[in-house]
C-alpha atoms as a PDB file:
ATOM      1  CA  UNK A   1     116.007 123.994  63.617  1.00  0.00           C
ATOM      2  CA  UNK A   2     112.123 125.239  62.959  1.00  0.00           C
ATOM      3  CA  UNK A   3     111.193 125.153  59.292  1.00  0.00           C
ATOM      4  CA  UNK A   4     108.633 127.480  58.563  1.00  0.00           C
ATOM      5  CA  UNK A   5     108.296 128.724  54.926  1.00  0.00           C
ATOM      6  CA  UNK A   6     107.357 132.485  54.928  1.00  0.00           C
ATOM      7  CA  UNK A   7     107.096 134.691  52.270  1.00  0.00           C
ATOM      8  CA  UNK A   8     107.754 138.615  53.094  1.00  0.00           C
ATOM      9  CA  UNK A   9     105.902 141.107  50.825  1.00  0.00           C
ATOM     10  CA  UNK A  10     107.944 144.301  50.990  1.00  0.00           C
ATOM     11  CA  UNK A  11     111.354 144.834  52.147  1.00  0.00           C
ATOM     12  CA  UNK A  12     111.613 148.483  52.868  1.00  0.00           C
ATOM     13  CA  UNK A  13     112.618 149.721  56.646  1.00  0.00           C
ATOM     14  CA  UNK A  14     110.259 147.745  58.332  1.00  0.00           C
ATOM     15  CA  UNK A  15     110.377 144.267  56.014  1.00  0.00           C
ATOM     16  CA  UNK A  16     113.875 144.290  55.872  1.00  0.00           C
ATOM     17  CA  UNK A  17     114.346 145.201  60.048  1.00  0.00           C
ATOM     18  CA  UNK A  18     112.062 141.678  60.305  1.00  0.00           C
ATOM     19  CA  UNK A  19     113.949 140.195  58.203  1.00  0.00           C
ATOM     20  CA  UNK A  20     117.368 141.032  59.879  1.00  0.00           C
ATOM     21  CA  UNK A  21     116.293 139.462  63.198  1.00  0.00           C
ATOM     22  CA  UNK A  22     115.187 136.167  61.616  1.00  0.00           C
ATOM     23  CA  UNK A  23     117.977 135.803  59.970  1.00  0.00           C
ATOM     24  CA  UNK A  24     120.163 136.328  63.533  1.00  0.00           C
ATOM     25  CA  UNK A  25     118.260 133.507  64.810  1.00  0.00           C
ATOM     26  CA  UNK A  26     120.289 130.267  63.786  1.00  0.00           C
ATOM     27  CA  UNK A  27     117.077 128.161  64.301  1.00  0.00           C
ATOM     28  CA  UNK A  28     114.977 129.189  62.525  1.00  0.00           C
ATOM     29  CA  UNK A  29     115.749 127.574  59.207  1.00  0.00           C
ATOM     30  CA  UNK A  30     113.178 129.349  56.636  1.00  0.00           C
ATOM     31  CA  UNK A  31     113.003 129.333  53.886  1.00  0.00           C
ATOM     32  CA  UNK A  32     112.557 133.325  53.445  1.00  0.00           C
ATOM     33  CA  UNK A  33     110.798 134.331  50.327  1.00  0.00           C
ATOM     34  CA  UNK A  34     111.319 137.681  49.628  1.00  0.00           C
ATOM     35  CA  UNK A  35     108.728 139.150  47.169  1.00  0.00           C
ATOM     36  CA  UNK A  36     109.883 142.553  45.892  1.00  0.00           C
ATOM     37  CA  UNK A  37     110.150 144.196  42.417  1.00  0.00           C
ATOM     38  CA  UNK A  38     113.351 145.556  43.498  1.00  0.00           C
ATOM     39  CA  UNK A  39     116.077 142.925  43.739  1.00  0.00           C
ATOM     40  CA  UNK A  40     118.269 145.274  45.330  1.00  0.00           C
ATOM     41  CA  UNK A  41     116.785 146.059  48.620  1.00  0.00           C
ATOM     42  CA  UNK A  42     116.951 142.128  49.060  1.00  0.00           C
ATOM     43  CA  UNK A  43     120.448 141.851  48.060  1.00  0.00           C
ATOM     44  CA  UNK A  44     122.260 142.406  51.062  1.00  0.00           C
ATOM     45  CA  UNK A  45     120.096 139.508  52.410  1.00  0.00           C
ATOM     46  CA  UNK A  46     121.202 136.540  49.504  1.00  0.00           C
ATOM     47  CA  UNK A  47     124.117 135.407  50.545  1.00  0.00           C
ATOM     48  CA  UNK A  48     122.063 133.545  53.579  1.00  0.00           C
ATOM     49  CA  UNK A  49     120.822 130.121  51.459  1.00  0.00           C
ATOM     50  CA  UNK A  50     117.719 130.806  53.353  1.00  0.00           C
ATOM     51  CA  UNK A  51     116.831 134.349  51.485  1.00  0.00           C
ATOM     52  CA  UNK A  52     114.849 133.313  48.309  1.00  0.00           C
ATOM     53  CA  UNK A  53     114.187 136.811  45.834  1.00  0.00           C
ATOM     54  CA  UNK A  54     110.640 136.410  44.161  1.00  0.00           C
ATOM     55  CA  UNK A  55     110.258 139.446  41.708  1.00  0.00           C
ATOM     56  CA  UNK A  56     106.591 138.003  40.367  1.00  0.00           C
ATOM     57  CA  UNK A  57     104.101 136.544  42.345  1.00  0.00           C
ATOM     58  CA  UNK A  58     102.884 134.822  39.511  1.00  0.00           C
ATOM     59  CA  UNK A  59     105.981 132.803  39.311  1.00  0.00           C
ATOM     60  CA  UNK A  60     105.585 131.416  43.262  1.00  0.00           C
ATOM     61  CA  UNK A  61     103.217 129.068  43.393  1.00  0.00           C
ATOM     62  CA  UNK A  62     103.749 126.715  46.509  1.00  0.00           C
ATOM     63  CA  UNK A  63     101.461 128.337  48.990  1.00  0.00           C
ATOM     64  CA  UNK A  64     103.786 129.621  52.077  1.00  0.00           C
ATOM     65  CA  UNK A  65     102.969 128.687  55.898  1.00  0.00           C
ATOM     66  CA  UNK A  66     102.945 132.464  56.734  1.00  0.00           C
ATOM     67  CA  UNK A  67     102.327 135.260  54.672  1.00  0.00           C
ATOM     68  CA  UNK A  68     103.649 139.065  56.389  1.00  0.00           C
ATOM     69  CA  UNK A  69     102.625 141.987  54.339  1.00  0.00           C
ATOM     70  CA  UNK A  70     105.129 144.330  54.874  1.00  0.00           C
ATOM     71  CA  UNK A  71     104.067 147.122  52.758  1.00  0.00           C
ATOM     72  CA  UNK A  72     103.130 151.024  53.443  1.00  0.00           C
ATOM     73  CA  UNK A  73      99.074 151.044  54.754  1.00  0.00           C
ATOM     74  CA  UNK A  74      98.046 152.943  50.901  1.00  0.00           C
ATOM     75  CA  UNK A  75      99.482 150.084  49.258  1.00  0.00           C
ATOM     76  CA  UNK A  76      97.818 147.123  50.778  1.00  0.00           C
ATOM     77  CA  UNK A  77      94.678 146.894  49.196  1.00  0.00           C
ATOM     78  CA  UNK A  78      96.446 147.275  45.882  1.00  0.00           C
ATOM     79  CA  UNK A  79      99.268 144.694  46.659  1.00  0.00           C
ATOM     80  CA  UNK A  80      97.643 141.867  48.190  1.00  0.00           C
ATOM     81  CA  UNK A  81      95.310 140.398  45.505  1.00  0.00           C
ATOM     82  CA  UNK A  82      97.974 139.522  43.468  1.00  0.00           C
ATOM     83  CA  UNK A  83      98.837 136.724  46.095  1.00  0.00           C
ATOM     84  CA  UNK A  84      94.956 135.487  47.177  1.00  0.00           C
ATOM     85  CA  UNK A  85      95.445 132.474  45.161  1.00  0.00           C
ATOM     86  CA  UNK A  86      98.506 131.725  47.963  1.00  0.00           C
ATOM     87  CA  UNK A  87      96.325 131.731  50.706  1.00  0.00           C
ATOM     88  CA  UNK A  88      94.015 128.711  51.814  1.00  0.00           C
ATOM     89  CA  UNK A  89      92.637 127.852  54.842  1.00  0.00           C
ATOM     90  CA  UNK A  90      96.026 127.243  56.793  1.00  0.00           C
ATOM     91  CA  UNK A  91      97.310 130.763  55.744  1.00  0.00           C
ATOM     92  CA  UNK A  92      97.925 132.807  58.577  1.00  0.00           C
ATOM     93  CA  UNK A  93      98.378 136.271  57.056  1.00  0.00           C
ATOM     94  CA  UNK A  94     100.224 138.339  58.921  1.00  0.00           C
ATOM     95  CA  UNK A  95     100.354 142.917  58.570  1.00  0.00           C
ATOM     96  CA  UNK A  96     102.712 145.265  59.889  1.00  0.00           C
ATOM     97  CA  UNK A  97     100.464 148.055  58.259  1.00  0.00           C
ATOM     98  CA  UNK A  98      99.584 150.376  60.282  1.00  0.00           C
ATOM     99  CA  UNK A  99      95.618 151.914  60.243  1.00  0.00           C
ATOM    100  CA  UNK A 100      94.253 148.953  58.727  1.00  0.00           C
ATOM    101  CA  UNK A 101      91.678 147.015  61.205  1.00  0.00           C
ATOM    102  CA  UNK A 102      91.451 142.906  61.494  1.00  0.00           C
ATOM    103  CA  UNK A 103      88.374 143.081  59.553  1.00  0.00           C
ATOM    104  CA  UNK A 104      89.836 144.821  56.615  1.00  0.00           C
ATOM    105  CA  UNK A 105      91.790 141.621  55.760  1.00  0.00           C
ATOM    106  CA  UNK A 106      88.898 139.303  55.288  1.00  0.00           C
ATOM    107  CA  UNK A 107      87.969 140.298  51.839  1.00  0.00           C
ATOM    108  CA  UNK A 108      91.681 138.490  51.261  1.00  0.00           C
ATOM    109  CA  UNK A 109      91.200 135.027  53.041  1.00  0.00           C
ATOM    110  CA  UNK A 110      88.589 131.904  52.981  1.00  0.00           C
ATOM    111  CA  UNK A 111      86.752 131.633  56.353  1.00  0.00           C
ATOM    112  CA  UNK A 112      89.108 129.953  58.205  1.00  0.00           C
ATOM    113  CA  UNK A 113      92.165 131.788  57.497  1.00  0.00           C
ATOM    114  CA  UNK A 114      93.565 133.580  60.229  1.00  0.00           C
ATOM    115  CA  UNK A 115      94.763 137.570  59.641  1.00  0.00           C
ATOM    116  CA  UNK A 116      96.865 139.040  62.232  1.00  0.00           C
ATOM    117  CA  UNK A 117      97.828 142.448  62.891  1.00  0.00           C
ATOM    118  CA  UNK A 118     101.609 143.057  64.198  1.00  0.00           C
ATOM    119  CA  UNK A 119     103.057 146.312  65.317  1.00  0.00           C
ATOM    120  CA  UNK A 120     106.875 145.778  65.297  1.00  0.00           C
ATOM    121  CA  UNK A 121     109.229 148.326  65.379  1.00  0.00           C
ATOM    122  CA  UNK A 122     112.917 149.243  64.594  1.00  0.00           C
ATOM    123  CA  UNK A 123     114.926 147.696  67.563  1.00  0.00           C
ATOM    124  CA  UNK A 124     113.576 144.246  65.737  1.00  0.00           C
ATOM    125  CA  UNK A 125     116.540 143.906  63.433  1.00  0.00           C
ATOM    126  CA  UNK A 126     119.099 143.262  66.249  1.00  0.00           C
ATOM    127  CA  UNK A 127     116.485 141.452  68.144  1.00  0.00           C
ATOM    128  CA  UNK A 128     115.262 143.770  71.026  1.00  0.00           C
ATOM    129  CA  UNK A 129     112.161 144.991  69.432  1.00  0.00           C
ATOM    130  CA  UNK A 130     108.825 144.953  70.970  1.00  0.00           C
ATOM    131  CA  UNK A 131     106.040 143.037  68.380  1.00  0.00           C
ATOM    132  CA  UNK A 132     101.888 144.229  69.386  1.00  0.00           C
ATOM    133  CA  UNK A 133     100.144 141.299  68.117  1.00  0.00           C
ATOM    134  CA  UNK A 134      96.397 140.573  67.813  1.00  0.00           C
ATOM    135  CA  UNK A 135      94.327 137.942  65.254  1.00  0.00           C
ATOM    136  CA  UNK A 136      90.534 138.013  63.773  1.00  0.00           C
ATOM    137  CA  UNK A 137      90.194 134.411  65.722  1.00  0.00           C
ATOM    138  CA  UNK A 138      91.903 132.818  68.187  1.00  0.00           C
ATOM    139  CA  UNK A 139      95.034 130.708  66.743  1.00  0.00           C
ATOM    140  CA  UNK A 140      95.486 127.276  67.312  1.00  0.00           C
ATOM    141  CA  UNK A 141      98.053 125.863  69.258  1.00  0.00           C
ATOM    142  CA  UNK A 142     100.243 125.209  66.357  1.00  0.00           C
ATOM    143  CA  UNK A 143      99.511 128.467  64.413  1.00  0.00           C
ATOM    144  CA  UNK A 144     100.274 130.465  67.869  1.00  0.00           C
ATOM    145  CA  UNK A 145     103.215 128.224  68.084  1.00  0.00           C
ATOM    146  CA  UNK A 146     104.859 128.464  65.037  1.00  0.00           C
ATOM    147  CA  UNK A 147     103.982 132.509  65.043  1.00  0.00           C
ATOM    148  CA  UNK A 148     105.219 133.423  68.374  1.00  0.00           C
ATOM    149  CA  UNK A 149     108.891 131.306  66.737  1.00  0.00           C
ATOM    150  CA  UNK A 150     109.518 133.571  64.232  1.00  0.00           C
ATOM    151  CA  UNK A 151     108.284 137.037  65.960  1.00  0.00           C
ATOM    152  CA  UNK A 152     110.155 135.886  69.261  1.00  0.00           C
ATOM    153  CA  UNK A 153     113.163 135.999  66.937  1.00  0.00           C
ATOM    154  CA  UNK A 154     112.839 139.969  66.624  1.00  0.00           C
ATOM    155  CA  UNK A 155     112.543 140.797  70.278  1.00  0.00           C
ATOM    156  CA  UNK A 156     109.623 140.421  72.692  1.00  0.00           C
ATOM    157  CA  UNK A 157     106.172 139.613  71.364  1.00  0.00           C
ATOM    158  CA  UNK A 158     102.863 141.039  73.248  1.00  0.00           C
ATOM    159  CA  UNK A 159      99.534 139.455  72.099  1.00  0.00           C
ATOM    160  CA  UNK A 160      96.778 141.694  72.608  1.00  0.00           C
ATOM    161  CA  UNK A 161      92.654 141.385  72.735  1.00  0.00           C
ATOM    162  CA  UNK A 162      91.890 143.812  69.795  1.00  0.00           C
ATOM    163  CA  UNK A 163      92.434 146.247  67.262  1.00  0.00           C
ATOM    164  CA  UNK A 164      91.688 148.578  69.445  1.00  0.00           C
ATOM    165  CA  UNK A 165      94.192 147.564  71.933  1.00  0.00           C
ATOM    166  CA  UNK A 166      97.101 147.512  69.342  1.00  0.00           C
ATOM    167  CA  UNK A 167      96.169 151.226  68.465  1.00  0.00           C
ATOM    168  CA  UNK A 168      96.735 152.635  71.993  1.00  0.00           C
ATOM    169  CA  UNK A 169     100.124 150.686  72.346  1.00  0.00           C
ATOM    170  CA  UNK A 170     101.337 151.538  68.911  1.00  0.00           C
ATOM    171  CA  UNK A 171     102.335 155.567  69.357  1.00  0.00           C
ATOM    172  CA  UNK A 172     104.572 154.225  71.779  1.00  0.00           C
ATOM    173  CA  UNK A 173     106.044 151.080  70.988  1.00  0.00           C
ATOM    174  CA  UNK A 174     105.953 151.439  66.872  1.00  0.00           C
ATOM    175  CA  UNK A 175     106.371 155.179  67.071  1.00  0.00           C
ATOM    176  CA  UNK A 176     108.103 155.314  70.263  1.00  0.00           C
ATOM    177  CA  UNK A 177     112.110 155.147  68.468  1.00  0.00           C
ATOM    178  CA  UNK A 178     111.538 157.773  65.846  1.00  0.00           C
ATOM    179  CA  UNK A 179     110.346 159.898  68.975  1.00  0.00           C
ATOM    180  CA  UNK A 180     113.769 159.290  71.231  1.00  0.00           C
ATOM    181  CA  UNK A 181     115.676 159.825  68.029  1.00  0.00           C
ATOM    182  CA  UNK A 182     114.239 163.275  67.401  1.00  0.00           C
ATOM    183  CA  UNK A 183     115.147 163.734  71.715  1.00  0.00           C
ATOM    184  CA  UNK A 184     118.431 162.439  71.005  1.00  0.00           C
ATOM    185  CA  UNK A 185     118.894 164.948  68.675  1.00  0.00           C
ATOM    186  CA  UNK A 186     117.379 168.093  70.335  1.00  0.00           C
ATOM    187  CA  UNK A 187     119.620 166.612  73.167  1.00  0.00           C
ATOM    188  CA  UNK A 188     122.419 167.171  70.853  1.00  0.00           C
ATOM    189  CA  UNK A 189     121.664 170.569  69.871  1.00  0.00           C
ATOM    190  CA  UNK A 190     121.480 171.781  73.560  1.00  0.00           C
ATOM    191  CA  UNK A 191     125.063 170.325  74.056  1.00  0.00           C
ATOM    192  CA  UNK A 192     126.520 172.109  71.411  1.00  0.00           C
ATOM    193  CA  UNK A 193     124.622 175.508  72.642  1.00  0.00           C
ATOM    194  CA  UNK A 194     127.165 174.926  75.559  1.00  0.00           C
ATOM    195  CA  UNK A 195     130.236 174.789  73.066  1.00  0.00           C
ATOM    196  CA  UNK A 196     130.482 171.521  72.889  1.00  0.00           C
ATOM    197  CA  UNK A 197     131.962 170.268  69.483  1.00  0.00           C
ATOM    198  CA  UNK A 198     128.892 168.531  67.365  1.00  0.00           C
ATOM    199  CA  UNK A 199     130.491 165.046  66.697  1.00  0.00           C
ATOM    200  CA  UNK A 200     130.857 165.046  70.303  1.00  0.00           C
ATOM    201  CA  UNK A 201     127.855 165.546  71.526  1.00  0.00           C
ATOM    202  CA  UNK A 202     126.573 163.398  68.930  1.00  0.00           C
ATOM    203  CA  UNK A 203     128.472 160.419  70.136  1.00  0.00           C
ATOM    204  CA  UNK A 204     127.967 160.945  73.948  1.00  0.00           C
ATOM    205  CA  UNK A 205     123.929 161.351  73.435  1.00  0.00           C
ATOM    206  CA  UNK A 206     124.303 158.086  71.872  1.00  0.00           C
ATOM    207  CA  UNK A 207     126.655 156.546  74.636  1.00  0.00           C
ATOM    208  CA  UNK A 208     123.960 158.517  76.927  1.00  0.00           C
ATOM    209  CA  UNK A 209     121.330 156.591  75.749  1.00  0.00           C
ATOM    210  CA  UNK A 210     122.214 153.021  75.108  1.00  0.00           C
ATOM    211  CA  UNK A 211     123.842 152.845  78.565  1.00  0.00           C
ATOM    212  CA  UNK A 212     120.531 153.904  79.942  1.00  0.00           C
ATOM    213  CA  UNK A 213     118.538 151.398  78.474  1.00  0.00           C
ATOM    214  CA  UNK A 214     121.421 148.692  79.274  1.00  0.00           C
ATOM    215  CA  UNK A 215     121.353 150.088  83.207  1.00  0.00           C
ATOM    216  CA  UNK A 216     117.278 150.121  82.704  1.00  0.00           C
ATOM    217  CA  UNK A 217     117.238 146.198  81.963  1.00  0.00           C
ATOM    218  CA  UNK A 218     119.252 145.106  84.406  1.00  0.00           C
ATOM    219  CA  UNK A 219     117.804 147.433  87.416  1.00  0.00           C
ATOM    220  CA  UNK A 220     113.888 145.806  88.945  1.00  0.00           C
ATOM    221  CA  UNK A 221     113.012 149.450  90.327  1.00  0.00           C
ATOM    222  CA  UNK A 222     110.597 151.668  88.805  1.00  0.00           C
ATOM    223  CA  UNK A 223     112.406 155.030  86.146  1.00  0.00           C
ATOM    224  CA  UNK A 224     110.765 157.029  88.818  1.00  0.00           C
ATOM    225  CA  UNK A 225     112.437 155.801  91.506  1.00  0.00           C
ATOM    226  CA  UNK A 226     115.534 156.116  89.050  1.00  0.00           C
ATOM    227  CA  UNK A 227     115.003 159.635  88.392  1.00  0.00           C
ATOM    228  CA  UNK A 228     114.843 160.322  92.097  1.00  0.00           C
ATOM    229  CA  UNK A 229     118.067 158.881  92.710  1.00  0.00           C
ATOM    230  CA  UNK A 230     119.529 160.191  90.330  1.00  0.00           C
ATOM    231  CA  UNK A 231     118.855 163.828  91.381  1.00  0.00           C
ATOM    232  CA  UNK A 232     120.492 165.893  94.258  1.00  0.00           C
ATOM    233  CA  UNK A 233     118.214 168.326  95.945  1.00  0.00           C
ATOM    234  CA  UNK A 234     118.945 172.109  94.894  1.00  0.00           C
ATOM    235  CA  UNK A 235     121.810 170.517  92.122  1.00  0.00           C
ATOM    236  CA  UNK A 236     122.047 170.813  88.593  1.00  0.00           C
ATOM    237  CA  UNK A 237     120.134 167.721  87.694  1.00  0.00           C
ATOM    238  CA  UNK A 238     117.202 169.396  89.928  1.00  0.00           C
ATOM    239  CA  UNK A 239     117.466 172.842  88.031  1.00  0.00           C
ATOM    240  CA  UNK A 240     117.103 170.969  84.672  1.00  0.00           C
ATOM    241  CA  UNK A 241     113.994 168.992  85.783  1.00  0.00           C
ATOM    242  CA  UNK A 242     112.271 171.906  87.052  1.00  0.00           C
ATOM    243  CA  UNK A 243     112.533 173.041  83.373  1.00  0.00           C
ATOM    244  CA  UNK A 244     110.648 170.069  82.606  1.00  0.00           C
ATOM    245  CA  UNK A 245     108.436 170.745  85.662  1.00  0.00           C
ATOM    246  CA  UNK A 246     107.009 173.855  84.968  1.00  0.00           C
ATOM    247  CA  UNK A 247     103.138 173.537  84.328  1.00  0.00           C
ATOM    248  CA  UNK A 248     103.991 170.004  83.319  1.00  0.00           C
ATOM    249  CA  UNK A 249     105.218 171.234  80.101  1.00  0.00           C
ATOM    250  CA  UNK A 250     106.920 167.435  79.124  1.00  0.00           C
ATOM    251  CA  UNK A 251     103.689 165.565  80.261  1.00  0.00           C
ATOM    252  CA  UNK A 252     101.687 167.441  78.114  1.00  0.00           C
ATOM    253  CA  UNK A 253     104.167 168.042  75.038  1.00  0.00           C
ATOM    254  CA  UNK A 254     104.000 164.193  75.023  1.00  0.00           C
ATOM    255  CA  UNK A 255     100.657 163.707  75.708  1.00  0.00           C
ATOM    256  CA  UNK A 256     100.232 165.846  72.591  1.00  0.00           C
ATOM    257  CA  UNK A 257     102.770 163.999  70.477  1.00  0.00           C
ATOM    258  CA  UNK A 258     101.358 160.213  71.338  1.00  0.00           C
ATOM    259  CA  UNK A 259      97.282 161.550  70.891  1.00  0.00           C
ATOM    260  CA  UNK A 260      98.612 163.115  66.819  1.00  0.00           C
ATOM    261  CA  UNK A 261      99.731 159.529  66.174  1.00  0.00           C
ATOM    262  CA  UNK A 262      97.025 158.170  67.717  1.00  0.00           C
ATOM    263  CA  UNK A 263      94.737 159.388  65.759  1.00  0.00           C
ATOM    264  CA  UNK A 264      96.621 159.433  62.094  1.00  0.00           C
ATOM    265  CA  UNK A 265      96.011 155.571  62.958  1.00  0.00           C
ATOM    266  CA  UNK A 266      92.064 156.570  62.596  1.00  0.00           C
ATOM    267  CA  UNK A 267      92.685 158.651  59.609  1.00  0.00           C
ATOM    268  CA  UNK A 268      94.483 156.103  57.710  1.00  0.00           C
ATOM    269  CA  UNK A 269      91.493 153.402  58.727  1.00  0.00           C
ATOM    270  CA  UNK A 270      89.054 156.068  56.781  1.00  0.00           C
ATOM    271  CA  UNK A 271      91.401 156.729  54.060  1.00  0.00           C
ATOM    272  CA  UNK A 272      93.028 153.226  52.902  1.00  0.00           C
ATOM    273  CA  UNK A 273      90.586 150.579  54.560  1.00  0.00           C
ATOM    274  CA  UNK A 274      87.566 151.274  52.754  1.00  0.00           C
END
């Protein structure tokens, strides 16, 4: 067992997905503070001994190991001041808000408190998610230790140089699920354009997908390679592609989608971190 005491600001869709996959991991004992003004987002989380509901900040006053601000980017600046007197020197505080730079956070912490930025995203509550991680200076041993513990728990964690870094990765790992989801559903749509009942086609997009991704991590060769193998010259799976094929319409629709999250990132820096 690892006892780390973290306290968890926020516990909306991205709070409570962290939350979910620390609480799968049987070693790591907590305890989780949960600091909320709404008791019942954390409810479903109680009846583990190692969920603790904090409704005031005023009222906690044990500084915690790790502090993870888990609330939207245009609440941050607002939020977090109501918990400085929690952080010392030791304080590793930890963001999942998207937007905000490293050096946003240091009007928050003493000089030798570490902030650290973390992209996770929504496969973290059942433990397959991917975590972006960089810091404003480079952790100690045990900090790096006893951080990597608890965001290993969600899935695979990916420490990165810079801000900068994180914001090029994050259209596609952070954003990257809500963008298959809205495939999965145009997918969906097509299916029943063929007269294919809708809860149907529902299910086997679903089915369609997770067996992919369980084929894709158990197969070493590249999805190109895949894709190739996967299609018969002149047969269906070829006419589809050469839908996708023509003028590179995919590529660019893509290139498109990733580049308008990209650079809300840089819109939200101008907008909530000043």
């Amino acid at each position: 067992m690892t006892t780390t005491d973290v306290l968890l600001i926020g516990c909306g869709a991205m709070g409570g997905a962290l939350l979910k996959g620390w609480l799968m991991n049987p070693d790591l004992q907590g305890p989780f503070y949960v600091a909320t003004p709404r008791r019942e987002s954390v409810t479903p989380f109680l009846s583990d001994t190692r969920v603790r509901f904090v409704e005031d900040p005023a009222n906690f006053t044990t500084p915690p190991r790790i502090i993870v601000c888990a609330v939207k980017p245009s609440m941050v600046a607002t939020v977090l001041p109501a918990y400085m007197r929690l952080m010392n020197e030791g304080t590793l505080l930890v963001s999942v808000a998207a937007g905000l730079p490293l050096a946003f956070y240091a009007r928050f912490l003493l000089p030798q408190a570490a902030a650290v930025r973390v992209m996770p995203n929504l496969a973290s509550s059942v433990g397959a998610g991917i975590s972006l991680m960089c810091a404003s200076r480079p952790l100690s041993g045990e900090e790096n230790s006893v951080l990597h513990h608890l965001l290993a728990a969600t899935g695979r964690v990916i420490p990165l140089e810079s801000d900068d870094a994180l914001e090029a990765l994050t259209p596609l790992t952070g954003c990257g699920p809500a963008f298959l989801f809205r495939f999965m559903e145009a997918l969906t749509r097509a299916t029943q354009a063929l007269g294919v009942d809708a809860e149907i086609a529902a299910d086997l997009t679903r089915a369609l997908i997770t067996g992919c991704g369980t084929f894709l991590e158990k197969s070493p060769l590249p999805v190109e390679t895949l894709r190739q193998q996967v299609t018969s010259p002149q047969g269906m799976t070829w006419a589809g592609l050469e839908v996708f094929n023509e003028d590179a319409c995919l590529d660019k629709l893509l290139t498109s989608v990733l580049q308008a999250s990209f650079m809300r990132a840089k819109e939200m820096k101008d907008a909530y971190g000043s």
